[in-house]
Protein backbone atom coordinates (compact mmCIF):
# COMPACT_ATOMS: atom_id res chain seq x y z
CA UNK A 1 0.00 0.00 0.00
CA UNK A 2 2.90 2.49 0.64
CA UNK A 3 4.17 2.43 -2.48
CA UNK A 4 0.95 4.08 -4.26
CA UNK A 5 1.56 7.00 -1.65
CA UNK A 6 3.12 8.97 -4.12
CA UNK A 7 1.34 7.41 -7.16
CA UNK A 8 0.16 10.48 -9.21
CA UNK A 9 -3.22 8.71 -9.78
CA UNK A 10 -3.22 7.78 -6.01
CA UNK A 11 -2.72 11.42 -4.73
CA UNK A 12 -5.42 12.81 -7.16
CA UNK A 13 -8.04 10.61 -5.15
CA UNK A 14 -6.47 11.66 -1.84
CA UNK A 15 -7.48 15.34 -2.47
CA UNK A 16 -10.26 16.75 -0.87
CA UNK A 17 -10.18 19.39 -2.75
CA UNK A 18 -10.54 17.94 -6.18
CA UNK A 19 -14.20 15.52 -5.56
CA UNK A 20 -14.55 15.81 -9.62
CA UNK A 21 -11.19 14.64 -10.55
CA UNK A 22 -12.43 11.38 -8.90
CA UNK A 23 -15.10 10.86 -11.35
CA UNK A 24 -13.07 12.26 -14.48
CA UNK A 25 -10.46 9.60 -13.75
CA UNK A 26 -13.09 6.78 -14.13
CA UNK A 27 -14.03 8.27 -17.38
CA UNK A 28 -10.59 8.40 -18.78
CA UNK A 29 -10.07 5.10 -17.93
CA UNK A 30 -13.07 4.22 -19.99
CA UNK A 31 -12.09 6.37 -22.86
CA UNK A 32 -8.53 4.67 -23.11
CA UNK A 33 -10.32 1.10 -22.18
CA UNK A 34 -12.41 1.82 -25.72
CA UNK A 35 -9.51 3.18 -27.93
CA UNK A 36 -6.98 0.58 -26.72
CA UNK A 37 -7.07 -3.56 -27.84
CA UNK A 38 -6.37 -4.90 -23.90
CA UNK A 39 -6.68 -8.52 -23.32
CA UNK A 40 -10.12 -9.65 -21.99
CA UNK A 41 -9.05 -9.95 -18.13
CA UNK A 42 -7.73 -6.42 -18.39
CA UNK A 43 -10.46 -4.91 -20.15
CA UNK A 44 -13.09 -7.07 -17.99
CA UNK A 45 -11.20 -5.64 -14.69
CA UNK A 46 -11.43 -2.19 -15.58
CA UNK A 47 -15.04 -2.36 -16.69
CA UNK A 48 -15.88 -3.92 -13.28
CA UNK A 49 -13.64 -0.85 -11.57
CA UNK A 50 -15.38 1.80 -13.34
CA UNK A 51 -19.27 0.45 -12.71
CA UNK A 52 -18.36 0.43 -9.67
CA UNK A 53 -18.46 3.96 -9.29
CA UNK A 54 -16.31 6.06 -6.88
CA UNK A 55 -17.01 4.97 -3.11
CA UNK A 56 -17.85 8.03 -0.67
CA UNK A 57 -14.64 9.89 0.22
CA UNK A 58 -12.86 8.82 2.94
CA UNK A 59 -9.04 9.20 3.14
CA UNK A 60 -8.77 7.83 6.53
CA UNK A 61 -10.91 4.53 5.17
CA UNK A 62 -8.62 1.63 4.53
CA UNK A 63 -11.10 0.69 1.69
CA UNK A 64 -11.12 3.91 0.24
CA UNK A 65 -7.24 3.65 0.17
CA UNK A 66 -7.43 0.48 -1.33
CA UNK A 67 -9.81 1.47 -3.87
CA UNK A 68 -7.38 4.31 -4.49
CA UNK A 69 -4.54 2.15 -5.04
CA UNK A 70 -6.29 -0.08 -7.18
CA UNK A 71 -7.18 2.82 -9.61
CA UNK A 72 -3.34 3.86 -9.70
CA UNK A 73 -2.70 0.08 -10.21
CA UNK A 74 -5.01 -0.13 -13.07
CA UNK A 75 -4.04 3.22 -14.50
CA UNK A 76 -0.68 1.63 -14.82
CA UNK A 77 -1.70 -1.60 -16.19
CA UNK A 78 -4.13 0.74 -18.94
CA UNK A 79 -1.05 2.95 -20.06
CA UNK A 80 1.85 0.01 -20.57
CA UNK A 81 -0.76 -1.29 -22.57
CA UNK A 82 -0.95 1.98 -24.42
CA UNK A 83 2.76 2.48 -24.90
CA UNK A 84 3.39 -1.19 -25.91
CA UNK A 85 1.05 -0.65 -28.36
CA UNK A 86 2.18 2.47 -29.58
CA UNK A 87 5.44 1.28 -29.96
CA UNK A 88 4.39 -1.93 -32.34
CA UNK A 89 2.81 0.90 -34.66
CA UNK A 90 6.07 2.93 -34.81
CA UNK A 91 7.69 0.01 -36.55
């Protein structure tokens, strides 16, 4: 869990002060989810993250932390995915 503490992804959803950047991370996941080919367990994982919605903010909520984690995790997953592929269509 420490490591994600200074995930970029991971301190967005920390922020009280930024309650919509919550929700417009779930919807960029989505958008790169639909322009990217990602293996079915990928693509099935981040579906189920994003229906889920974003849980009520709570910072000092192991859950929520978790949850947080899991989005940096996934955002990670979503964008090696992105480079690998853009680096097949360089060559």
């Amino acid at each position: 869990m420490s490591d994600w503490i200074h995930h970029p992804i991971y301190t967005r959803l920390m922020a009280p002060s930024e309650p919509f950047a919550r929700h417009a991370l779930l919807h960029g996941m989505e958008l790169e989810l639909a322009r990217l080919a990602c293996p079915q367990k990928l693509a099935s994982r981040l579906r189920h993250f994003v229906e889920r919605g974003v849980p009520y903010f709570a910072p000092a909520d192991a859950h929520y932390r978790d949850w947080a984690a899991k989005a940096a995790a996934l955002w990670d997953e979503l964008h090696a995915r992105k480079g690998s592929q853009q680096d097949v269509s360089l060559v």
